[in-house]
N, C-alpha and C. Protein backbone atom coordinates (compact mmCIF):
# COMPACT_ATOMS: atom_id res chain seq x y z
N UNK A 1 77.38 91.57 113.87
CA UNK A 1 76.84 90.93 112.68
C UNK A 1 77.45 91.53 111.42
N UNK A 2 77.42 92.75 111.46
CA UNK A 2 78.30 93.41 110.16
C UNK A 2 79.02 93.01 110.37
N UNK A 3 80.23 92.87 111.05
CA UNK A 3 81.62 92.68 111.16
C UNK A 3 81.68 91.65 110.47
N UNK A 4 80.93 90.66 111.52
CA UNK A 4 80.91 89.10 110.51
C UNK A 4 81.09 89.44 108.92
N UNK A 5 79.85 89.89 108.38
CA UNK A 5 79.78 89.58 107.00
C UNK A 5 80.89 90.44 106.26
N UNK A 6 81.76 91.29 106.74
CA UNK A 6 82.63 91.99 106.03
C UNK A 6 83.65 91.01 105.66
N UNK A 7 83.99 90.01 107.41
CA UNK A 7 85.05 89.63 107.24
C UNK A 7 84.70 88.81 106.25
N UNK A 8 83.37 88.11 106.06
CA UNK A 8 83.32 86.75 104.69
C UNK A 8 83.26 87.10 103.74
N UNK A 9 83.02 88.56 103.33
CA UNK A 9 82.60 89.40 101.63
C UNK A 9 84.52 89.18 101.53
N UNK A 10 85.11 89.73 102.77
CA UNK A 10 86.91 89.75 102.67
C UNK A 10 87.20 88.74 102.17
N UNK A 11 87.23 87.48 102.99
CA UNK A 11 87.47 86.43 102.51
C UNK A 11 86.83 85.99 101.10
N UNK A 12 85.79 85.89 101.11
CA UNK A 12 85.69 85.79 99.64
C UNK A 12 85.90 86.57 98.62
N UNK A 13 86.07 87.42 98.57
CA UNK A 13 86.79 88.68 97.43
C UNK A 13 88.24 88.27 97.71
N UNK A 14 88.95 87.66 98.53
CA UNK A 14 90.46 87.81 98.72
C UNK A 14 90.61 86.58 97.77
N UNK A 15 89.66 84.79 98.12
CA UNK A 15 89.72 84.18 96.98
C UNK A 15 89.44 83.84 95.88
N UNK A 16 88.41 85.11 95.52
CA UNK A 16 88.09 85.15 94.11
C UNK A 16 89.13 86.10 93.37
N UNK A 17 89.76 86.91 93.62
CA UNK A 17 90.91 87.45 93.41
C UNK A 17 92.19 85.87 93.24
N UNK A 18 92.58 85.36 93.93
CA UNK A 18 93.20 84.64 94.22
C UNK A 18 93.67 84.12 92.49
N UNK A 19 95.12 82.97 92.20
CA UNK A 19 95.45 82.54 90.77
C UNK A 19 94.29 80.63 91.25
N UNK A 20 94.06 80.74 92.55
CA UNK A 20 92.97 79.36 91.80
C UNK A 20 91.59 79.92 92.07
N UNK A 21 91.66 80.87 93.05
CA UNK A 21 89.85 81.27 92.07
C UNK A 21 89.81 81.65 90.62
N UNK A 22 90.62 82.06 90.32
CA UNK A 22 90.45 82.90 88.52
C UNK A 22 90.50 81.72 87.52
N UNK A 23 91.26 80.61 88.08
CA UNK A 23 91.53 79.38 87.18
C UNK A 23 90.42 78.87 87.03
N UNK A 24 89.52 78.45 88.51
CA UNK A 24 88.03 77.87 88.73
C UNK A 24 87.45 78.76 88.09
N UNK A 25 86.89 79.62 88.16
CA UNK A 25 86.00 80.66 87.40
C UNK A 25 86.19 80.71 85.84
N UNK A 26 87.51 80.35 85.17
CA UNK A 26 87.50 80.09 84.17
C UNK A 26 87.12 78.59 83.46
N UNK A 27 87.15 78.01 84.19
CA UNK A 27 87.07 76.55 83.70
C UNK A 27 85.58 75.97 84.37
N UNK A 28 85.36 75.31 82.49
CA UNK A 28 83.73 75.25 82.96
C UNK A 28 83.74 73.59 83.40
N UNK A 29 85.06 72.89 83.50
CA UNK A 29 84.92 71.30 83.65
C UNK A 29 85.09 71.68 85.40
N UNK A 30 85.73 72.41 85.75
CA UNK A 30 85.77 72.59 87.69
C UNK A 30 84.76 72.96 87.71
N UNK A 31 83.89 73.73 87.07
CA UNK A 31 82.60 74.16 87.94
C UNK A 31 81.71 73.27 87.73
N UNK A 32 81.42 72.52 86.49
CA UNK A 32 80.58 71.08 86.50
C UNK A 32 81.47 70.21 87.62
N UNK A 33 82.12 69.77 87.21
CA UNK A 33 83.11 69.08 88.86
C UNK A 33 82.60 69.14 90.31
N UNK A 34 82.68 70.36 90.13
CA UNK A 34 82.02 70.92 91.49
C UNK A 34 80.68 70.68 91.95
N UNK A 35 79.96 71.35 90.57
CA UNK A 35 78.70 70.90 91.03
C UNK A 35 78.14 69.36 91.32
N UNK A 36 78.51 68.36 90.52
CA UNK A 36 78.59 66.93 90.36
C UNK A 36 78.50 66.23 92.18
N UNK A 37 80.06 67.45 92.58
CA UNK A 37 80.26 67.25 93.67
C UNK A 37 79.44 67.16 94.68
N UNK A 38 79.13 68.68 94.68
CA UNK A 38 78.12 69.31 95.84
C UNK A 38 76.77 68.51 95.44
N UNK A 39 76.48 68.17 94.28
CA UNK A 39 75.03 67.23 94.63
C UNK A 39 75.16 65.75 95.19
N UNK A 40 76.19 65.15 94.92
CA UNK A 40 77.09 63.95 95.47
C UNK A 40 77.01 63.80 96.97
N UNK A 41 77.63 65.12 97.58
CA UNK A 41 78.01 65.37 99.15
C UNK A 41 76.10 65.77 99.50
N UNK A 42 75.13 66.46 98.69
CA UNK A 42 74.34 66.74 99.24
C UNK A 42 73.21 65.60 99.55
N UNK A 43 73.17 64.83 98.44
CA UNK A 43 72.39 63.44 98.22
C UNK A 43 72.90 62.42 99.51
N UNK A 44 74.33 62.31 99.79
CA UNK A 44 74.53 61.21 100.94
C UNK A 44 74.29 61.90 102.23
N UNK A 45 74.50 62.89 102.26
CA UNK A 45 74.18 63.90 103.55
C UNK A 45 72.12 63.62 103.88
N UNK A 46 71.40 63.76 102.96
CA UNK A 46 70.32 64.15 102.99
C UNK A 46 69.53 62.36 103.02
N UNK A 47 70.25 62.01 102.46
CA UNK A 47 70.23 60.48 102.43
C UNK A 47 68.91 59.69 103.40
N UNK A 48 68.76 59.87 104.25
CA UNK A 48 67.69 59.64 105.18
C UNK A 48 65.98 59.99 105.23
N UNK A 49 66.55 61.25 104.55
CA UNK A 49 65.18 62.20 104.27
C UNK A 49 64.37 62.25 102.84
N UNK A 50 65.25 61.46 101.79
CA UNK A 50 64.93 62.03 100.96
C UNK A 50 64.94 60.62 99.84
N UNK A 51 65.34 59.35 100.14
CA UNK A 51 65.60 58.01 99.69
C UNK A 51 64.07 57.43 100.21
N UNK A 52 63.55 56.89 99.09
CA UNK A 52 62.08 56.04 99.33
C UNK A 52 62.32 55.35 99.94
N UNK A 53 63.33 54.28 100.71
CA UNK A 53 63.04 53.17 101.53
C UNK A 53 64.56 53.19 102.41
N UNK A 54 64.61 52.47 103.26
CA UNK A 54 65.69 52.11 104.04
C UNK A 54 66.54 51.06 103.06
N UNK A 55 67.23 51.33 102.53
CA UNK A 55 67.97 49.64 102.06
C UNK A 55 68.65 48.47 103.19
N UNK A 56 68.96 49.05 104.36
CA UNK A 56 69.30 48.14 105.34
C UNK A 56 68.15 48.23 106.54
N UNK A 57 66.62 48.47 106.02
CA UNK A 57 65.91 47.85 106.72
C UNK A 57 65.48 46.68 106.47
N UNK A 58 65.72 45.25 107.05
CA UNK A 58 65.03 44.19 106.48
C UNK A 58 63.71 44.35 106.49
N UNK A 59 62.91 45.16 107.16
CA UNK A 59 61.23 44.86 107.20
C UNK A 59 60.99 45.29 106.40
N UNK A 60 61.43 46.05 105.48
CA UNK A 60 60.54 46.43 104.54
C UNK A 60 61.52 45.80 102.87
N UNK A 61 62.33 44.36 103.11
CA UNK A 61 62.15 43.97 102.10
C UNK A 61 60.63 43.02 101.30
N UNK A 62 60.97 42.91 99.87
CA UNK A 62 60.03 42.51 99.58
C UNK A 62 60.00 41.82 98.17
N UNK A 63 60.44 40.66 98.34
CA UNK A 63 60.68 39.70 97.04
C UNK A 63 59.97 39.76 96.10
N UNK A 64 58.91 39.69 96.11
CA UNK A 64 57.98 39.89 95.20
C UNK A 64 58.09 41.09 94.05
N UNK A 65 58.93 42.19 94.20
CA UNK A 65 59.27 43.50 93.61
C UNK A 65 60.49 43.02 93.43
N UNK A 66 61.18 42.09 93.14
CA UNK A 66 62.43 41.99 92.76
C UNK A 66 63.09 41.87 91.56
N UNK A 67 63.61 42.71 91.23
CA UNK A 67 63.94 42.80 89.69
C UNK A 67 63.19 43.46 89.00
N UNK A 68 62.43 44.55 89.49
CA UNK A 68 61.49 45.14 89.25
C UNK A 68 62.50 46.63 87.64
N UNK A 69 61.95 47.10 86.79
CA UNK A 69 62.45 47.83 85.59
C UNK A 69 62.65 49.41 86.31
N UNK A 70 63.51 50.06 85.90
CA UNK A 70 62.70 51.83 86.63
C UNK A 70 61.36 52.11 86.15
N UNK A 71 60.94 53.26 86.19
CA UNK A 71 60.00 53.56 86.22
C UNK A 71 59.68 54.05 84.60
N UNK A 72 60.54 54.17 84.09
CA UNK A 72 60.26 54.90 82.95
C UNK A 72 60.28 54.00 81.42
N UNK A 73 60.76 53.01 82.28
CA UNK A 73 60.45 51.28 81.19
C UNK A 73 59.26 50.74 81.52
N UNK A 74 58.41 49.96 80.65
CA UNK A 74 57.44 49.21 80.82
C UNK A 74 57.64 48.13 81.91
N UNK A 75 56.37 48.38 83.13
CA UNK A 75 56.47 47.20 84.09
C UNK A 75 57.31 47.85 85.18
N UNK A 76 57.48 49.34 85.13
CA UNK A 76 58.21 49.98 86.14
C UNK A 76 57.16 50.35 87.25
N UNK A 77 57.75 50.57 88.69
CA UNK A 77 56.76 51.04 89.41
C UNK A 77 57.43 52.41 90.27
N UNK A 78 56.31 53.34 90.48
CA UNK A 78 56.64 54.65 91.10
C UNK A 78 57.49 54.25 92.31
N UNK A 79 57.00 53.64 93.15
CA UNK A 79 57.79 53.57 94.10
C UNK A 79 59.16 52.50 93.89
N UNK A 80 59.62 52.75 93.26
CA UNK A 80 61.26 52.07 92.95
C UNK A 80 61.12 53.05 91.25
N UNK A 81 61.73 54.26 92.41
CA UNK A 81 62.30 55.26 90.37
C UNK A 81 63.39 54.89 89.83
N UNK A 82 64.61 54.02 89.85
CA UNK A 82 65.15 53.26 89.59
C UNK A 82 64.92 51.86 89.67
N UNK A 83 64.26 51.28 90.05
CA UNK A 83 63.91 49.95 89.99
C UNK A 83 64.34 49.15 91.18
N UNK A 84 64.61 48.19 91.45
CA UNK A 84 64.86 47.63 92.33
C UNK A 84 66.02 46.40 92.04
N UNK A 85 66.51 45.56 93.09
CA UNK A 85 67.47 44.65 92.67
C UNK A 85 66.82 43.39 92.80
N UNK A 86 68.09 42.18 93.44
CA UNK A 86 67.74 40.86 93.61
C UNK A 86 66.41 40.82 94.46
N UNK A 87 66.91 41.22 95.63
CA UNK A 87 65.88 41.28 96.65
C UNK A 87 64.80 42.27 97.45
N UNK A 88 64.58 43.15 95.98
CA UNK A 88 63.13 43.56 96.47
C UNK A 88 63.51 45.16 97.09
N UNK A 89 64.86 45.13 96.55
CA UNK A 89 65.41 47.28 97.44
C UNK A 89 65.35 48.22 96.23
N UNK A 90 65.21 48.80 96.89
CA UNK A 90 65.00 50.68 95.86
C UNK A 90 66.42 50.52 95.69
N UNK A 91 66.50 50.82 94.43
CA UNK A 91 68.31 51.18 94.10
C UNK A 91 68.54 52.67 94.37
N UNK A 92 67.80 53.73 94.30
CA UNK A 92 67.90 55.02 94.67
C UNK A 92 68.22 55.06 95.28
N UNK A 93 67.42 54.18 96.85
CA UNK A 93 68.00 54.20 98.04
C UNK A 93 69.21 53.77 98.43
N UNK A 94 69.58 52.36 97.57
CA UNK A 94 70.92 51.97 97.79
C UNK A 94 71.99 52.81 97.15
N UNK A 95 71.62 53.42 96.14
CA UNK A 95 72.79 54.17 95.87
C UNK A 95 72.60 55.58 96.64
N UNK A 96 71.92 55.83 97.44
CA UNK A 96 72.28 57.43 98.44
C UNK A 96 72.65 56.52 99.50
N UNK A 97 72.34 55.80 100.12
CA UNK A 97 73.18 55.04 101.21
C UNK A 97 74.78 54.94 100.93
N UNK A 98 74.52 54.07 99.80
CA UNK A 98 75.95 53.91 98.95
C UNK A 98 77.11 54.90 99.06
N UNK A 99 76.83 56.30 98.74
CA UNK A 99 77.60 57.07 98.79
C UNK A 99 78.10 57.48 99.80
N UNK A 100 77.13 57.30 100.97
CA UNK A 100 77.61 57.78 102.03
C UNK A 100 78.90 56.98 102.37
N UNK A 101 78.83 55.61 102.35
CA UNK A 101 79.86 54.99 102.57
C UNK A 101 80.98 55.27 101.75
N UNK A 102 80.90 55.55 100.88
CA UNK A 102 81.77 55.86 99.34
C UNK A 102 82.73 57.01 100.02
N UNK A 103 82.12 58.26 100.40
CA UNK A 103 82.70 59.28 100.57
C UNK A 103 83.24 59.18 101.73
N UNK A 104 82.47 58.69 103.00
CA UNK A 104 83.62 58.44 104.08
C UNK A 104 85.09 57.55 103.89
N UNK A 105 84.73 56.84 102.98
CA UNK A 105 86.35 55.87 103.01
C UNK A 105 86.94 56.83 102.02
N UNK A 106 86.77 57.51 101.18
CA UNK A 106 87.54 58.32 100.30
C UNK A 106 88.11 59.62 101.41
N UNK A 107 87.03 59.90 101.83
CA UNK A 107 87.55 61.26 103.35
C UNK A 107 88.79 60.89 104.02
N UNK A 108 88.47 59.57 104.27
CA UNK A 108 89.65 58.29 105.63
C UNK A 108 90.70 58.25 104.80
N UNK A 109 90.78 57.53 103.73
CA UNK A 109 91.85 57.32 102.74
C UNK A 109 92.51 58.51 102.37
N UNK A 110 92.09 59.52 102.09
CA UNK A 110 92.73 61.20 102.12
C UNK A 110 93.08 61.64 103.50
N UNK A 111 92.82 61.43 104.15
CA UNK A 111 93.11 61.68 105.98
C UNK A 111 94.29 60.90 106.23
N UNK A 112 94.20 59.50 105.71
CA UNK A 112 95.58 58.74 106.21
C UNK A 112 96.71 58.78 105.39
N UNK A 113 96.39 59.36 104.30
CA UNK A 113 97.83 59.54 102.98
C UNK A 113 98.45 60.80 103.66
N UNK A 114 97.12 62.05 103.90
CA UNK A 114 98.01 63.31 105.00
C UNK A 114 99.33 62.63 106.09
């Protein structure tokens, strides 16, 4: 177990030393970047657990909520904190679904230019 963590304190001291750790560490638009990122990758990852509704469940559409405001405009409702669309879906949900798809074809598309 020590060993382990020496070798990762190594590795990471070898790339924080490094000319693009010092560049990242200096630059506050890569570390917003980054972070942007990592909540991006963490939101479609978590996507399941953490999105009020299924957007590609049909049973739980519901016309009647359609076109519904977010929540923080008059005529908004808690459950759609972004509001909803044509037909009655959490846009929250569609956009953490969304991404997931987003980032796999961007992953694929960087995989097939390699």
């Amino acid at each position: 177990m020590a060993l382990e963590l020496s070798a990762t304190l190594a590795w990471w001291d070898r790339l924080r030393r490094s000319d693009l750790g010092w560049s990242f560490v200096r630059s506050p638009s890569a570390i917003g970047a980054a972070c942007i990122v990592s909540l991006l990758l963490l939101g479609s990852l978590l996507a399941p657990w953490i999105a009020p509704q299924n957007p590609l469940d049909l049973a739980q559409l519901n016309l009647s909520d359609a076109l519904l405001p977010p929540v923080w405009m008059a005529g908004g409702s808690t459950s759609y904190l972004l509001g909803s669309d044509g037909q009655g879906r959490d846009l929250l949900s569609a956009i953490l679904y969304g991404t997931r798809t987003s980032l796999l074809v961007g992953a694929a598309a960087v995989a097939f230019a390699l």
